[in-house]
Structure formats: C-alpha cells, structure tokens
Protein backbone atom coordinates (compact mmCIF):
# COMPACT_ATOMS: atom_id res chain seq x y z
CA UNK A 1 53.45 265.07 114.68
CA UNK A 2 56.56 263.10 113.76
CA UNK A 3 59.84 265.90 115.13
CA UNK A 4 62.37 263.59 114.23
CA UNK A 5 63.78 261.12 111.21
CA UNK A 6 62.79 257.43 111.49
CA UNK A 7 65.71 255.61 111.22
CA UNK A 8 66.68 251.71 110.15
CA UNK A 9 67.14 251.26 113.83
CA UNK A 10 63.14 252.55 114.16
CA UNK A 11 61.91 249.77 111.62
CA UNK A 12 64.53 247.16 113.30
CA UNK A 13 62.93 247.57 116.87
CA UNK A 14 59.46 247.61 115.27
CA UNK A 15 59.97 244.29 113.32
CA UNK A 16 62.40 242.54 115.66
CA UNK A 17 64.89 241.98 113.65
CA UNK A 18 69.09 243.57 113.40
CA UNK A 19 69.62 246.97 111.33
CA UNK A 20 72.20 245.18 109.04
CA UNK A 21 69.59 242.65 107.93
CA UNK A 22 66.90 246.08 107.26
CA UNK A 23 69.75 247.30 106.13
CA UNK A 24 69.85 244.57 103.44
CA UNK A 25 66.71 244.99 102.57
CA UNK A 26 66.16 248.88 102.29
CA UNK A 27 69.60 249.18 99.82
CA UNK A 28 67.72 246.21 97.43
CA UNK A 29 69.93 243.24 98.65
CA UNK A 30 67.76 241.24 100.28
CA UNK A 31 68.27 238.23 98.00
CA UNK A 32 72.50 238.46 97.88
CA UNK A 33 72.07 237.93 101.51
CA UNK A 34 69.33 235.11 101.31
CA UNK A 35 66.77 237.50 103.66
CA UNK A 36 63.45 235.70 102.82
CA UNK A 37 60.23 237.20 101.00
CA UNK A 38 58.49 236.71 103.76
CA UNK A 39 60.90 239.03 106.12
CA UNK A 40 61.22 241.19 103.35
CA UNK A 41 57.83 241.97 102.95
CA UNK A 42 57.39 242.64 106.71
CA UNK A 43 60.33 245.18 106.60
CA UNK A 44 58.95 247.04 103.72
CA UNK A 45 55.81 247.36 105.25
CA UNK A 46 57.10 248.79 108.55
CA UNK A 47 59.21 250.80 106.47
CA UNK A 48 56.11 252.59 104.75
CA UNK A 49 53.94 252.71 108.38
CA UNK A 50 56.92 254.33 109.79
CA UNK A 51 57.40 257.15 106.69
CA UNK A 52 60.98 255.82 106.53
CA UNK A 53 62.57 258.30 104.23
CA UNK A 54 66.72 257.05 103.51
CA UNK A 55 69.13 259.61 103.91
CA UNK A 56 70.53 260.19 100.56
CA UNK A 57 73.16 262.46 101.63
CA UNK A 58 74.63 259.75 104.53
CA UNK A 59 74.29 256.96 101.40
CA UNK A 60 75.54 258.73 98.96
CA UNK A 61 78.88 259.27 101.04
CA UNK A 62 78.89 256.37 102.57
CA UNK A 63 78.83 253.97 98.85
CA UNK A 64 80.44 257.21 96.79
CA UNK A 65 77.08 257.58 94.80
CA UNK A 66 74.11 259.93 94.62
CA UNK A 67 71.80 257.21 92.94
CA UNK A 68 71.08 259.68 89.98
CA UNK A 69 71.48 260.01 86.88
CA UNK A 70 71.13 262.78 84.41
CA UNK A 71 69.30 262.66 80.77
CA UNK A 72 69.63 264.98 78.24
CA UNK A 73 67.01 264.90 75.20
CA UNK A 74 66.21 267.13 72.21
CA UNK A 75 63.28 268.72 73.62
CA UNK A 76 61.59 266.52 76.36
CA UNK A 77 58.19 268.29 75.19
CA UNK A 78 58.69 265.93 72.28
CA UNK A 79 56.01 263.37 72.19
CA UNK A 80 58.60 261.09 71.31
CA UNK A 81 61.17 261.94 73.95
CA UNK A 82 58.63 262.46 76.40
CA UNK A 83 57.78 258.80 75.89
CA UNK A 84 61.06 257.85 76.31
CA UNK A 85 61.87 260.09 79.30
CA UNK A 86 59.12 258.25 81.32
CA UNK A 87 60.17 254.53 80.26
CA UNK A 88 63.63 256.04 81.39
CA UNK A 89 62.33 256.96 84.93
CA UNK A 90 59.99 253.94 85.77
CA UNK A 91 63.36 251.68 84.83
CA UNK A 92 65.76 253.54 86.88
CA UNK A 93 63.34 253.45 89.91
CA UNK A 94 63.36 250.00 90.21
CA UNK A 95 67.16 250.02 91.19
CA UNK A 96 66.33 252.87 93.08
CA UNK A 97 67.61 255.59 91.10
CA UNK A 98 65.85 259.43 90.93
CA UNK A 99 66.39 260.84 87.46
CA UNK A 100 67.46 264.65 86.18
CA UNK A 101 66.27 265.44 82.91
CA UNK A 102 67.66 268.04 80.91
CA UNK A 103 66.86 269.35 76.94
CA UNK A 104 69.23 270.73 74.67
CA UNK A 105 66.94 272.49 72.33
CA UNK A 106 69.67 270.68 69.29
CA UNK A 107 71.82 273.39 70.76
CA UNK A 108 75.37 271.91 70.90
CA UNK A 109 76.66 275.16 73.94
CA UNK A 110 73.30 274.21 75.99
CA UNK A 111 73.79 270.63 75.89
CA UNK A 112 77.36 271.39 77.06
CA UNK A 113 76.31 273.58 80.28
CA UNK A 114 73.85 271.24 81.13
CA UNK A 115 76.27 268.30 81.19
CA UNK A 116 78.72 270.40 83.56
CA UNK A 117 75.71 271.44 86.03
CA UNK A 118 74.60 267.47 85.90
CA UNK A 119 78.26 266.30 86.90
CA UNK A 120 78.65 268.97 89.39
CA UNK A 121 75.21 267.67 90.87
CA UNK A 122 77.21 264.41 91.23
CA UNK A 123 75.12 262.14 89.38
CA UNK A 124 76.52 258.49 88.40
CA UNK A 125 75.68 258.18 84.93
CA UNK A 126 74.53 260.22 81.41
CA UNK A 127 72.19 259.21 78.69
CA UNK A 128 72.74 261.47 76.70
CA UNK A 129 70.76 262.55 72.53
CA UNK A 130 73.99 264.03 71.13
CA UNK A 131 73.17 266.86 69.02
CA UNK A 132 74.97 268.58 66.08
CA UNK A 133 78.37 270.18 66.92
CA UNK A 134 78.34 268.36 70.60
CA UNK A 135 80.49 265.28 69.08
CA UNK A 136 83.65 266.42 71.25
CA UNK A 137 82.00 267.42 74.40
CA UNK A 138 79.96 263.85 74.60
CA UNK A 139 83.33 262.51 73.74
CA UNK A 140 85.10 264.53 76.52
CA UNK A 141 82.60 263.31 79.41
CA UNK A 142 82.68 259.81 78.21
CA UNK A 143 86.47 259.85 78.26
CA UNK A 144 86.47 260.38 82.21
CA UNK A 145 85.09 258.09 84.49
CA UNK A 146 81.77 259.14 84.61
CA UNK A 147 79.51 255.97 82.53
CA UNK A 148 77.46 257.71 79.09
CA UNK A 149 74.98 255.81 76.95
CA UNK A 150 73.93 257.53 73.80
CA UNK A 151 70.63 257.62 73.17
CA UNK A 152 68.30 257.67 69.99
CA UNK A 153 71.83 259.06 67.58
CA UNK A 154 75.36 257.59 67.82
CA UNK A 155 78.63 259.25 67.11
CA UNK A 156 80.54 257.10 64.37
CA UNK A 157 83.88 256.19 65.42
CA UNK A 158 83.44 256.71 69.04
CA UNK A 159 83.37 253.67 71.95
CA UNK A 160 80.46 255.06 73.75
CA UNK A 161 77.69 252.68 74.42
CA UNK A 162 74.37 253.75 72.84
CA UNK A 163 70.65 252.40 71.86
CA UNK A 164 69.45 253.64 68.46
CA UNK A 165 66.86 252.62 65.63
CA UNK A 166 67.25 250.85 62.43
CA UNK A 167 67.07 253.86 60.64
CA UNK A 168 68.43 252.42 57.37
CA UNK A 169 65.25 249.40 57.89
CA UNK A 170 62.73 252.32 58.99
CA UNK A 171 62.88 254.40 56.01
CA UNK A 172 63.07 251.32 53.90
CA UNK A 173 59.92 249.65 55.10
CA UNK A 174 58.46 253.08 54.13
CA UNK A 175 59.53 253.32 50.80
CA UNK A 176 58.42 249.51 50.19
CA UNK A 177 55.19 250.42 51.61
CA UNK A 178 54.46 252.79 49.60
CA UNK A 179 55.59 251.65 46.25
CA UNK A 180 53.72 248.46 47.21
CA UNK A 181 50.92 250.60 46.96
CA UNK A 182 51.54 252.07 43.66
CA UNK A 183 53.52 255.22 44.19
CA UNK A 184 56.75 255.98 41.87
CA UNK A 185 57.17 259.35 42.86
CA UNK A 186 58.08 259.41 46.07
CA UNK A 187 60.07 262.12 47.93
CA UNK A 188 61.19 263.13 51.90
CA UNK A 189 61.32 265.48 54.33
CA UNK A 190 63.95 265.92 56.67
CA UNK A 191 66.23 267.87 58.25
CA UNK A 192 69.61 269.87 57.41
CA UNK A 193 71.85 268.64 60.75
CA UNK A 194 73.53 265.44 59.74
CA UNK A 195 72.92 263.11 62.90
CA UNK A 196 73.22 259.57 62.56
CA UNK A 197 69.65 259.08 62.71
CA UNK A 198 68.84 261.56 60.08
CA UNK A 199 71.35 260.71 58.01
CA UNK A 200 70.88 257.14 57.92
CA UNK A 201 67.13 257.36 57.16
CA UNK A 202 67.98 259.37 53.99
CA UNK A 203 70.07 256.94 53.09
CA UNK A 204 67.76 254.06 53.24
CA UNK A 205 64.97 256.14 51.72
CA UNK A 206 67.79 256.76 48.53
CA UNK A 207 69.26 253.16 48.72
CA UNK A 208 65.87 251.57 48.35
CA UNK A 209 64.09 253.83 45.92
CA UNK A 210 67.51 253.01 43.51
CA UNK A 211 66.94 249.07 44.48
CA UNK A 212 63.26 249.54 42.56
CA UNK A 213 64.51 251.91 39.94
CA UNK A 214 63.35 254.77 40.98
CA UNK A 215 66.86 256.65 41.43
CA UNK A 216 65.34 259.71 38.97
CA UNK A 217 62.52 260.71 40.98
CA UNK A 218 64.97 260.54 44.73
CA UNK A 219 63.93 264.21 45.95
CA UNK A 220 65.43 265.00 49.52
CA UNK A 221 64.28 268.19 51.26
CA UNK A 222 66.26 269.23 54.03
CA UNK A 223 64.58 271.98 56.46
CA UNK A 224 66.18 274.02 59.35
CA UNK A 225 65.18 272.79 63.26
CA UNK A 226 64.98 276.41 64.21
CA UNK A 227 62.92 277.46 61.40
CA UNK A 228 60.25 274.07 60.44
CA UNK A 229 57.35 275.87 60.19
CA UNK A 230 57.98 278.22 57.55
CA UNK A 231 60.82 276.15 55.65
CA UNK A 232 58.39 272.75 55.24
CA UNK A 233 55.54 275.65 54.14
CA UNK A 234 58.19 276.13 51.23
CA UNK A 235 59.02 272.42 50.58
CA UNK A 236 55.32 271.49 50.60
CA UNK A 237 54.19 274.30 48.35
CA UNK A 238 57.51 273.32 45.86
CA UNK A 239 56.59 269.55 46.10
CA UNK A 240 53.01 269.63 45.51
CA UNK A 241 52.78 272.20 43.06
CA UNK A 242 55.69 271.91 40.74
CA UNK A 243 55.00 269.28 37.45
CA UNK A 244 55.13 266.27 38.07
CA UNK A 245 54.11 266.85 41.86
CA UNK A 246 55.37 264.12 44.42
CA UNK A 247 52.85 261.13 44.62
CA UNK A 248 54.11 260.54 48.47
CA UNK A 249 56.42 261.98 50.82
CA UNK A 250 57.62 260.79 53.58
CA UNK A 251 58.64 262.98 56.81
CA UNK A 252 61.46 261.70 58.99
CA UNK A 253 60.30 262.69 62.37
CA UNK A 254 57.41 263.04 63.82
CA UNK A 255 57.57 267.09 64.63
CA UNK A 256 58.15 267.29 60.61
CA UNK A 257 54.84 265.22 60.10
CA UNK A 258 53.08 267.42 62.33
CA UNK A 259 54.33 270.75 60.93
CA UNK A 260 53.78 268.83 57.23
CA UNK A 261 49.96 267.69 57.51
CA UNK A 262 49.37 271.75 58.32
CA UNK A 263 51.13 272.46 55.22
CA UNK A 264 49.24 270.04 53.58
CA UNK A 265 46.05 271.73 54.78
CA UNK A 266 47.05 275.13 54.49
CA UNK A 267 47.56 274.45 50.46
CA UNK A 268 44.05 272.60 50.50
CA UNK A 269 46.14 269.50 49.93
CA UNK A 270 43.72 265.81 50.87
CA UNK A 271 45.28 262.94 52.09
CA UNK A 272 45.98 260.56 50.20
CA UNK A 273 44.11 261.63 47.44
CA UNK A 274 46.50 264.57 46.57
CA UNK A 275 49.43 263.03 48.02
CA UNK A 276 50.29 260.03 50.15
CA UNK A 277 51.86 260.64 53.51
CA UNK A 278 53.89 258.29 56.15
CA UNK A 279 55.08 259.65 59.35
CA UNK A 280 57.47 259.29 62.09
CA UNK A 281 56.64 257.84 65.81
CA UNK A 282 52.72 258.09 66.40
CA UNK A 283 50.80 261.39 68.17
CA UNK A 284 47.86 262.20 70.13
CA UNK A 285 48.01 265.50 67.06
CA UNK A 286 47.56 262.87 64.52
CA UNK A 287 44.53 261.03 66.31
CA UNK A 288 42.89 264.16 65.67
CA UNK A 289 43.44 264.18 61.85
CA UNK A 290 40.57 263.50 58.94
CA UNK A 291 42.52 259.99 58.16
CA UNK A 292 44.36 258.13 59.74
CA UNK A 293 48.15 258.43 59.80
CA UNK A 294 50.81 255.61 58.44
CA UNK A 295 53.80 255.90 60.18
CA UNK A 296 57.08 254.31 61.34
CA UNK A 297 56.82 252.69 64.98
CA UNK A 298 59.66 253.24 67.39
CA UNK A 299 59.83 250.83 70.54
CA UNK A 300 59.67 253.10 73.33
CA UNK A 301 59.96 250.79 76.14
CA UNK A 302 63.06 248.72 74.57
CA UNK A 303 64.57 252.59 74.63
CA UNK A 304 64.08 253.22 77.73
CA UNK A 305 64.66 249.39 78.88
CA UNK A 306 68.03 248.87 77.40
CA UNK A 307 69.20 252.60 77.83
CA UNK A 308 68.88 252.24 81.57
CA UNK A 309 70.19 248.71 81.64
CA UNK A 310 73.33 249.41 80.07
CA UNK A 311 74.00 252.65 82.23
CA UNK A 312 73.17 250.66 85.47
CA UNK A 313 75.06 248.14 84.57
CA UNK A 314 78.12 250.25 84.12
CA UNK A 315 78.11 252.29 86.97
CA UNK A 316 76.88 248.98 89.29
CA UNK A 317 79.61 247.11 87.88
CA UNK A 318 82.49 250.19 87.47
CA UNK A 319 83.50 248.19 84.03
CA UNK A 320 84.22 251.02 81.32
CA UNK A 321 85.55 249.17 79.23
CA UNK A 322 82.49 246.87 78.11
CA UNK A 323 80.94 248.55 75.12
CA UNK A 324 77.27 247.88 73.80
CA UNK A 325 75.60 248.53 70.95
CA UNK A 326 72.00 248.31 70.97
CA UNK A 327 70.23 248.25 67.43
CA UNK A 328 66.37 248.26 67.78
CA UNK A 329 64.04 247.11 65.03
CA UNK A 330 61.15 249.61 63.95
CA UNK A 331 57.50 248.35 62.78
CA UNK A 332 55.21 249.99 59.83
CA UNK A 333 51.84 250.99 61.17
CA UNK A 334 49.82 251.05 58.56
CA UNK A 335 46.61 254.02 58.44
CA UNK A 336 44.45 255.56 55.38
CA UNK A 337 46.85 258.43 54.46
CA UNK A 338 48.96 255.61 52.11
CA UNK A 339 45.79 254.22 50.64
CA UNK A 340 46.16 252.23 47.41
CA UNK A 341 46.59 255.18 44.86
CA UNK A 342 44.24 254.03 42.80
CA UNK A 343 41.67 253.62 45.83
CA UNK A 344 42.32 257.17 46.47
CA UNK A 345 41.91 258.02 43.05
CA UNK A 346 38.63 256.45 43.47
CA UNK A 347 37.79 258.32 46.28
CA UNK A 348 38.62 261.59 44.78
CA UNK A 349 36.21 260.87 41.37
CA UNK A 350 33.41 260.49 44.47
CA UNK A 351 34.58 263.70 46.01
C-alpha cells in the first residue's frame, strides 16, 4: 500500500531524466521547451504507473492559480445547458482545468451568492448565463480582475466577452420555414424576462413575418419561467381555440416546446394537422413524440469550444482588455410536425 505522495522527483528517478524537464511536461509545456514526443510519452506513462497525483494546493501558490473555473447556467438539468456544461468540461480539461458548475434557477440574488462563493473558492475565470435583474452584478465581477465570458445571453452596452446565437437568423429561418410551407397564421411562444436571447428571437419572428406581409396576424405570447406549465396551458387553449386559431406556433426554447406539445395533447390537439409546431434545441422528450419534431439547431460544441477558448485565453494571457464577440450560426432541422399544410390536411381527411 502506497503511505506516501509520489512526487516529480519519483517519476524523474524512474525515467532517468531531471524534475525540471518532468516538470515541463506534467504543467503541459513540453513543446515551449522542445521536450520530444517520444520523452513525453515515457513521462506520462510513468506518471500514470506511479498514481502521480499534482499537488494543486503547492501549484496553485506557486503560479497564483487554482486551475478552475466556475460556470453558472440557468438550470444545468436543462437538456440544453447540460449539453453545454459537458462540451465546457471536456475543453477545459485539456488545458488542465477542473470545472465548478453552478445554476441560478433565472434567479438574479442566487446567481449573485453563487458568484461570491465561486470567487472565494479562488477560481480563475467565470462563464457566466446572465439572468434577468443580474446585469450589475455580472458587470461588477467583470469590472475586477477576475476574466468573465457570457454565455448563451449578452448584456447590451457592456465590454464583457460572450458567445451567443443568431437569435434574430434562428427565429427567422423558422418563420421562412414555415410560411414556405403554407402557413399565414403563425404565432410564438416565449417568455416574459427580456434577455437578449429572448428578446432578439421575438424580434426576428416580428421582423420577418412583416417582411412577407403578415404584420396582422404577429401574435406574441409571453409566459412566466416560474409558472410554464400552467401559463402555456392558457396560451395554448387561447391560441388554438379562439377564431381564426393559429396555423403554427413556434416556441422559443426548448423547455417551452416540451411544456407546449403536453398542452397540445392535453386539448386533443394533432400535430401538424391541427397546428404546426417548430421547437427550440432538440430532446431525448421529443424522440419519444407521435411525429417528429422541427426545430432550431444550436451548436453545442462551438459553445462550449469558443466559451472556454476565450476564458483560457484571458486568464493564460492576463490581457483584459481584448474583447470578443462570438456570434454562432443556428441550422433548421426539419421533422413531420411542419408538414406541408395541405399534406396535413390530407392526412387529417384519412384520419
């Protein structure tokens, strides 16, 4: 049984070699200091028959970092940020980084404590999904020293570096879809806190709808986070059973999709031959619905890639004063729930 820590010294005797050059090669500098693959290889390997574990307490005081950093999400049960979340912590492994994650339940005092027990924790960077009412605390934090990337939502006016959608492109590829195939009446779900995100996909939902002249029949519902399930029960009754009901609706996220295909059902709603439906981010929940679901694609691994990237690179290269916008594109996977209307009209003279 092993009674003490193996040291660099340990895998330096065992290989032959000095402890600055394992040294090199345990703190991922092997190549700045031209130690070959070859060597490298053969010091990793010791390194793993030994169970070297590196002291992260002795680094961290010794370089002035804890190689951590903290996240904060919505609600890491989230499909969507759960993705994320994992793309986030495979990336910041490879430079050797351990990851604290950290949701905020869209609760602008929550997200605040948990950014104060994160920086007391000492870690070198935030990514951080702002939430409503938190626009001067995730200005605060990214006023000191400490290097923030915004993730998912931006907050206008601000220098903080962040990585967000297309919003404006996603809801417009949507409402091109749809009228593409043959729907005029087209209305959308969302939600009543006015992030960037949210915001900006109403407003490409309205801007393109008025493009195609369909400005009368613009119908934005705007539901509660705390209270989705019964609120979109309301907005789903209202917009399927009023005259003239809604030929389509889209739902801006993917937890309003979710909550809206069970209102759907409850009413004895079919998709799409009651009413055409396009989602938000795609679902193991939806996999498991009577048709298939067309829905707005986010890229999950550029999220995770570039977040990570542009925290690194700030606190590797102690420059807060480079500032980086990253705009990602989104992609329109198409399913059977926006059938051709007059397909599904078809299909409901069959049924």
């Amino acid at each position: 049984m092993q009674t003490r820590r193996v040291t660099i010294k340990d895998i330096a005797e065992a290989v032959g070699v000095s402890t600055s050059l394992v040294s090199f090669v345990m703190n991922n500098k092997g190549k700045r200091y031209r130690v070959s693959e070859e060597m490298t290889r053969r010091i990793q390997e010791a390194a793993r028959e030994l169970n070297y574990q590196p002291n992260s307490a002795a680094r961290s005081l010794r370089s002035g970092r804890s190689r951590t950093i903290g996240v904060i999400v919505s609600d890491i049960s989230n499909p969507f940020f759960a993705d994320i979340a994992r793309r986030i912590e495979d990336n910041a492994y490879k430079y050797n980084y351990t990851v604290i994650f950290g949701s905020s339940d869209e609760n602008a005092a929550k997200l605040e404590n948990l950014i104060d027990v994160l920086v007391n924790k000492g870690v070198d960077g935030l990514i951080i999904v702002p939430c409503h009412g938190s626009e001067e605390v995730v200005r605060r934090v990214a006023g000191t020293s400490l290097p923030v990337v915004l993730l998912d939502r931006y907050i206008p006016d601000s220098d903080i570096s962040h990585v967000v959608l297309n919003n404006r492109k996603a809801t417009s590829l949507a409402v091109e879809h749809l009228i593409g195939q043959g729907y005029r009446r087209i209305e959308m779900v969302s939600y009543d806190m006015r992030l960037s995100n949210t915001r900006e996909r109403e407003e490409g939902y309205v801007s393109t709808m008025e493009r195609h002249g369909l400005g009368e029949f613009v119908r934005t519902h705007r539901v509660k986070f705390q209270r989705i399930p019964e609120q979109i029960r309301e907005v789903i009754r209202e917009m399927t059973l009023h005259e003239p009901a809604a030929e389509a609706v889209i739902f801006a996220t993917n937890t309003l999709a979710v909550e809206g295909l069970k209102a759907l059902a409850g009413f004895g709603t079919v998709v799409p031959r009651d009413i055409a439906v396009v989602g938000f981010d795609g679902s193991e929940a939806f996999e498991l619905y009577y048709t298939t679901l067309t829905y707005i694609k986010q890229p999950i691994d550029q999220f995770g890639h570039e977040a990570v990237e542009l925290l690194i690179r700030s606190i590797e290269e102690r420059d807060r004063s480079r500032v980086a916008a990253v705009t990602l594109n989104p992609e329109l996977v198409e399913g059977d729930s926006s059938r051709h209307r007059q397909s599904a009209a078809e299909t409901a003279g069959v049924l």
